[in-house]
Protein backbone atom coordinates (compact mmCIF):
# COMPACT_ATOMS: atom_id res chain seq x y z
CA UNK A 1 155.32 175.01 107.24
CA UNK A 2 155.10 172.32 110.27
CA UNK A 3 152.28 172.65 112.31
CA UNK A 4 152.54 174.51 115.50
CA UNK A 5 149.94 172.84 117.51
CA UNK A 6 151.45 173.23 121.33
CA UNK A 7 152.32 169.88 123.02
CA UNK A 8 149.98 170.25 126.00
CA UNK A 9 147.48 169.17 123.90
CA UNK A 10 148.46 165.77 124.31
CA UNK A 11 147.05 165.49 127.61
CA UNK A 12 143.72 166.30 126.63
CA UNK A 13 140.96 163.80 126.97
CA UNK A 14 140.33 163.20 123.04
CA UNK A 15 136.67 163.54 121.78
CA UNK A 16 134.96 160.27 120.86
CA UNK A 17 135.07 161.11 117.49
CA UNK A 18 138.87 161.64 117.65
CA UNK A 19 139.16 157.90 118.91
CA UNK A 20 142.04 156.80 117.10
CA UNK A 21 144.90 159.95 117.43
CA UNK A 22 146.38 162.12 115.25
CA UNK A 23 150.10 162.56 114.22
CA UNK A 24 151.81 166.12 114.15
CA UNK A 25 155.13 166.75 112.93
CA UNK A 26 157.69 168.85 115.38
CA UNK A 27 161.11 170.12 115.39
CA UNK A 28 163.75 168.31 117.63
CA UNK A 29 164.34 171.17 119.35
CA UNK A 30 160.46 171.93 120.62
CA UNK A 31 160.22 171.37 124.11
CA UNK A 32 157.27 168.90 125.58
CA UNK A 33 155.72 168.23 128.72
CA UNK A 34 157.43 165.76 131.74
CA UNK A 35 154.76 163.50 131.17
CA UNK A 36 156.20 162.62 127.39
CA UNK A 37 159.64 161.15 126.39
CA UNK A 38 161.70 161.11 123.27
CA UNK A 39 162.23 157.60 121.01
CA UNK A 40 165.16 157.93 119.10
CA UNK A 41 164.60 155.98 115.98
CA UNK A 42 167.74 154.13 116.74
CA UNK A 43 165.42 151.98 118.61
CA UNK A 44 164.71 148.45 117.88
CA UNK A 45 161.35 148.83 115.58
CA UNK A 46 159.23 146.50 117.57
CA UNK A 47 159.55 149.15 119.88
CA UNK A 48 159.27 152.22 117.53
CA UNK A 49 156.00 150.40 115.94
CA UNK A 50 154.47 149.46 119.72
CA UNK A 51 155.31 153.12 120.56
CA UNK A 52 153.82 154.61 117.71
CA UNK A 53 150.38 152.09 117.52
CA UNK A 54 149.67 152.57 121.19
CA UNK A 55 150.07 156.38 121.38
CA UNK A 56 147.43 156.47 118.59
CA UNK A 57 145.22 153.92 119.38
CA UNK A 58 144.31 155.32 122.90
CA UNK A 59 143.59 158.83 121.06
CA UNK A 60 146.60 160.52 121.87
CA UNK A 61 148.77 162.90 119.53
CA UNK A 62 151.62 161.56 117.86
CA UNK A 63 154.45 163.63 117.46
CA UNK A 64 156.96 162.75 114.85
CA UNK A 65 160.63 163.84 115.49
CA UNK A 66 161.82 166.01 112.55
CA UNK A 67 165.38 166.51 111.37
CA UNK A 68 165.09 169.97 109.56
CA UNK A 69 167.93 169.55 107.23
CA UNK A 70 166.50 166.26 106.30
CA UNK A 71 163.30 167.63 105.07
CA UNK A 72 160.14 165.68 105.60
CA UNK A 73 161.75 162.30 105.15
CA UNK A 74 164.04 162.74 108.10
CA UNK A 75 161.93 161.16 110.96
CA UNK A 76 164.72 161.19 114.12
CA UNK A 77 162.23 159.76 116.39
CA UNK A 78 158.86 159.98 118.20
CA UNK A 79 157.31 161.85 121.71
CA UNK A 80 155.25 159.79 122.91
CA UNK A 81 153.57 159.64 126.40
CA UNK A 82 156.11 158.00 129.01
CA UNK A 83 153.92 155.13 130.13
CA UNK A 84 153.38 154.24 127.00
CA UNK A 85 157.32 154.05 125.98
CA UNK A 86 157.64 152.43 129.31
CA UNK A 87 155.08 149.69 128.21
CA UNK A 88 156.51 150.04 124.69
CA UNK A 89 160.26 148.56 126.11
CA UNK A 90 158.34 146.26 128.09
CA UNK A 91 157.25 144.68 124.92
CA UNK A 92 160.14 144.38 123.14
CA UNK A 93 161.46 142.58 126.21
CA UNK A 94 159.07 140.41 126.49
CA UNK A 95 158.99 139.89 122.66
CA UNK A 96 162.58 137.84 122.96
CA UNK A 97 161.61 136.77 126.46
CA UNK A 98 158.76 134.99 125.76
CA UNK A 99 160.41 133.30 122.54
CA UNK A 100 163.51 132.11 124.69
CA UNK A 101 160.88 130.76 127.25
CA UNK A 102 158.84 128.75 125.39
CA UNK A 103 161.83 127.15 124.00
CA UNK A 104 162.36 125.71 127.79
CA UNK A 105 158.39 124.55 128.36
CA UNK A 106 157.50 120.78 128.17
CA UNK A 107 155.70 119.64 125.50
CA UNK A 108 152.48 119.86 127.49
CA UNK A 109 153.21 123.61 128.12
CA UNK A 110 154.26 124.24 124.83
CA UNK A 111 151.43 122.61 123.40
CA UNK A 112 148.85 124.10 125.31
CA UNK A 113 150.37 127.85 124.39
CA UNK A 114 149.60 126.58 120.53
CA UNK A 115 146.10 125.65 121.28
CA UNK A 116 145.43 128.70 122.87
CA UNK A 117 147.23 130.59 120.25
CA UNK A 118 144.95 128.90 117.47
CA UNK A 119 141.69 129.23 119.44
CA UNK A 120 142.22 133.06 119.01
CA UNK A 121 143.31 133.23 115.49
CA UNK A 122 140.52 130.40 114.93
CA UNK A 123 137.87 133.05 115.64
CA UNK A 124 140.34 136.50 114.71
CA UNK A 125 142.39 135.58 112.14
CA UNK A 126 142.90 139.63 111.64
CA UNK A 127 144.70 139.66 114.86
CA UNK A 128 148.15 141.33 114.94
CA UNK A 129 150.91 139.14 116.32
CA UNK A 130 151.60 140.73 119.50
CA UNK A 131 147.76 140.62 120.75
CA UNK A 132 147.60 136.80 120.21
CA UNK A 133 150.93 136.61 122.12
CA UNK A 134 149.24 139.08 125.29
CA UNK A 135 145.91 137.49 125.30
CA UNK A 136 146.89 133.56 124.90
CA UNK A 137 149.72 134.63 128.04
CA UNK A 138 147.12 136.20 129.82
CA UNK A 139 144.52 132.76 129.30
CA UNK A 140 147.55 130.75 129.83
CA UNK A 141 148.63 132.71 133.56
CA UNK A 142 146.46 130.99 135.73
CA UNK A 143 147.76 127.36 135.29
CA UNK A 144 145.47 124.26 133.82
CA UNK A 145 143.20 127.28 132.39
CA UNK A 146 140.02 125.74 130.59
CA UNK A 147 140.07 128.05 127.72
CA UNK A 148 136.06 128.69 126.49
CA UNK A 149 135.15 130.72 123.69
CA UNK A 150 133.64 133.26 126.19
CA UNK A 151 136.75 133.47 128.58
CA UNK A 152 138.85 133.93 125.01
CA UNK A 153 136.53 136.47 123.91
CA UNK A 154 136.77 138.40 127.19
CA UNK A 155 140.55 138.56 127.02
CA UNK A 156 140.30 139.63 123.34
CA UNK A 157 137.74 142.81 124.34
CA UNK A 158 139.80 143.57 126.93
CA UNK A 159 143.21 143.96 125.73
CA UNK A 160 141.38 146.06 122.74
CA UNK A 161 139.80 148.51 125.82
CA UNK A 162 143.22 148.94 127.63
CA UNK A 163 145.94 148.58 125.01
CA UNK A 164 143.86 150.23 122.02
CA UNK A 165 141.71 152.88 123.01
CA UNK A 166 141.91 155.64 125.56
CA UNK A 167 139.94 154.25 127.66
CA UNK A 168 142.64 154.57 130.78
CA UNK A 169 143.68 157.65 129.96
CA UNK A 170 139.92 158.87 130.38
CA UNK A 171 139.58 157.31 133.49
CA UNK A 172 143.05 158.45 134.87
CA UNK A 173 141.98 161.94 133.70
CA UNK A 174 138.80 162.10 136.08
CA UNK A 175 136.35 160.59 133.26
CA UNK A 176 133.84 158.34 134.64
CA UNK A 177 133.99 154.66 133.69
CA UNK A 178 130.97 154.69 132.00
CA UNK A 179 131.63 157.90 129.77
CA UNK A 180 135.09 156.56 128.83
CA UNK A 181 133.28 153.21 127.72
CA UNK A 182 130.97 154.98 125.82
CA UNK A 183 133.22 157.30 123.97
CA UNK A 184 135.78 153.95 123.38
CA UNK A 185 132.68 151.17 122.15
CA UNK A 186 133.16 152.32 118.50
CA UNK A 187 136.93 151.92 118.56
CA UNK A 188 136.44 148.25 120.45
CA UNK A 189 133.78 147.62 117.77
CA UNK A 190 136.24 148.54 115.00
CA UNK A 191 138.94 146.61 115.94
CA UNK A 192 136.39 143.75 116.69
CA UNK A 193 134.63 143.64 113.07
CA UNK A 194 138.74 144.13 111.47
CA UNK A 195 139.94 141.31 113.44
CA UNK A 196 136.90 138.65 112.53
CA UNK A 197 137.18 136.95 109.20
CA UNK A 198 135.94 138.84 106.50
CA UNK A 199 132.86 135.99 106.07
CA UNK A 200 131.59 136.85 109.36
CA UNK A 201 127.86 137.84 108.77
CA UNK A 202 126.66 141.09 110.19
CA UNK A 203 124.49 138.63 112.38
CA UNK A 204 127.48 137.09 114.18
CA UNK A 205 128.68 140.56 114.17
CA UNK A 206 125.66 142.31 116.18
CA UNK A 207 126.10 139.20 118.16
CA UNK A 208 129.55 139.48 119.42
CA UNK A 209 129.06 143.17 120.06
CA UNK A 210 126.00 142.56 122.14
CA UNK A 211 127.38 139.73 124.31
CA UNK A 212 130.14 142.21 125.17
CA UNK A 213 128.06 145.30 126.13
CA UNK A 214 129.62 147.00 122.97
CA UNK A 215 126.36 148.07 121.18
CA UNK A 216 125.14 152.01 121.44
CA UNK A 217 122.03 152.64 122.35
CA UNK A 218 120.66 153.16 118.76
CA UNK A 219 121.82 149.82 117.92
CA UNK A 220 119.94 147.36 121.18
CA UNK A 221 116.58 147.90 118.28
CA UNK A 222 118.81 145.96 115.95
CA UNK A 223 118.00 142.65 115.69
CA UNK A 224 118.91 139.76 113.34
CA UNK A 225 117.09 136.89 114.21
CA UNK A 226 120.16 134.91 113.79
CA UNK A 227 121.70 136.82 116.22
CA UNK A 228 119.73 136.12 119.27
CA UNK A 229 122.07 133.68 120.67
CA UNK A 230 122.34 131.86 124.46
CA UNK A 231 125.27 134.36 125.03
CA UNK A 232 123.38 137.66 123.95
CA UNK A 233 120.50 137.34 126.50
CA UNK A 234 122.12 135.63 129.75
CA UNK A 235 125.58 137.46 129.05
CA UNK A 236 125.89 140.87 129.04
CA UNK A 237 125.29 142.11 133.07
CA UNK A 238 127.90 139.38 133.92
CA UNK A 239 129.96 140.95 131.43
CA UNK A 240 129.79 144.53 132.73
CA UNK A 241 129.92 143.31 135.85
CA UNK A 242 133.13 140.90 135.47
CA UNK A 243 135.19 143.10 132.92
CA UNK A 244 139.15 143.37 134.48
CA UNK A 245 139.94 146.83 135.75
CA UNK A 246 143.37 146.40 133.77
CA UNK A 247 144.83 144.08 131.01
CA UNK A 248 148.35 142.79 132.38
């Protein structure tokens, strides 16, 4: 029988633990809140796959469009929170957009996205292809950028805290920005430790987690004496301090 979980759960703030979302499958003919919209699966699938990724990543419910005389099989579409299928368009938009623009940079330009592009996947080769594409556009914005390992890095947390977690949807609830740090620093930390190369030692690991404020407090006793870096003690208030209220 298909779950019968209401859809005003989906606006509830998601326990730490549930970081991550959960999908439930409905009915096309169950009726959801203004705040969510219907993807047909008609859709291009950059968009489907955006749609779907983001709605679970910031700890929201998935709900997966049944056809009944299809069986289980018969996915029609998804309902998905309406900023997020507004940002999810957006993408696929800028997905061609971006390709047709580079084609009309100068070499220099075009050049200088590549450098940036390999910079990131130099350090996160576990990257998926749309955050390179976000993060080296958003290093790239202000013009003649000196891209630094630590302004990379920053970039890199960042999109993870607004585009993966729920960290905005805490806030936007009434959550404090502290709290919805705290209940998002194992998801950032996740995505983090997938995205390094697999050789990373747990050293460099601790490290970049530290330099970025990312560590719990049962972790700060943790220390590898490899890890105790320039970045780790001189860092991490100018880090709090500095972090964007928004990736865009």
């Amino acid at each position: 029988m298909m779950p019968t979980v209401p859809l005003s759960m989906a606006t509830r703030i998601p326990p730490a633990a549930d970081e991550g979302g959960r999908v439930i499958r409905v009915t096309r003919h169950v009726q959801y809140p203004a705040d969510h919209m219907f993807l047909s699966s008609r859709e291009p699938s950059e968009i489907m796959q955006y749609a779907r990724d983001a709605t679970m990543a910031r700890g929201r419910i998935l709900y997966e469009v049944i056809d009944a005389y299809r069986g289980q099989n018969g996915v029609i579409g998804y309902i998905v929170p309406a900023s997020i299928l507004s940002e999810a368009i957006q993408n696929g938009r800028k997905i061609n957009g971006s390709a047709q623009h580079r084609h009309h940079l100068s070499q220099k330009e075009r050049a200088a996205f590549a450098d940036a592009r390999r910079t990131v996947l130099d350090q996160f080769p576990g990257i998926d292809e749309t955050a390179v594409r976000l993060v080296v556009e958003r290093l790239l914005r202000p013009h003649g950028t000196h891209i630094t390992r630590s302004n990379m890095e920053k970039a890199v947390v960042d999109y993870i805290i607004y585009m993966w977690t729920s960290y905005r949807f805490r806030v936007d609830q009434g959550e404090s920005k502290a709290s919805a740090m705290e209940a998002v620093k194992p998801r950032v930390r996740e995505l983090l430790k997938t995205w390094l190369a697999p050789n990373v030692p747990t050293a460099g690991l601790y490290d970049l987690w530290r330099r970025w404020d990312l560590l719990d407090a049962r972790m700060e006793g943790f220390h590898p004496s490899s890890a105790l870096t320039y970045y780790a003690g001189k860092e991490t208030m100018a880090n709090l301090v500095g972090r964007s209220r928004a990736f865009a």
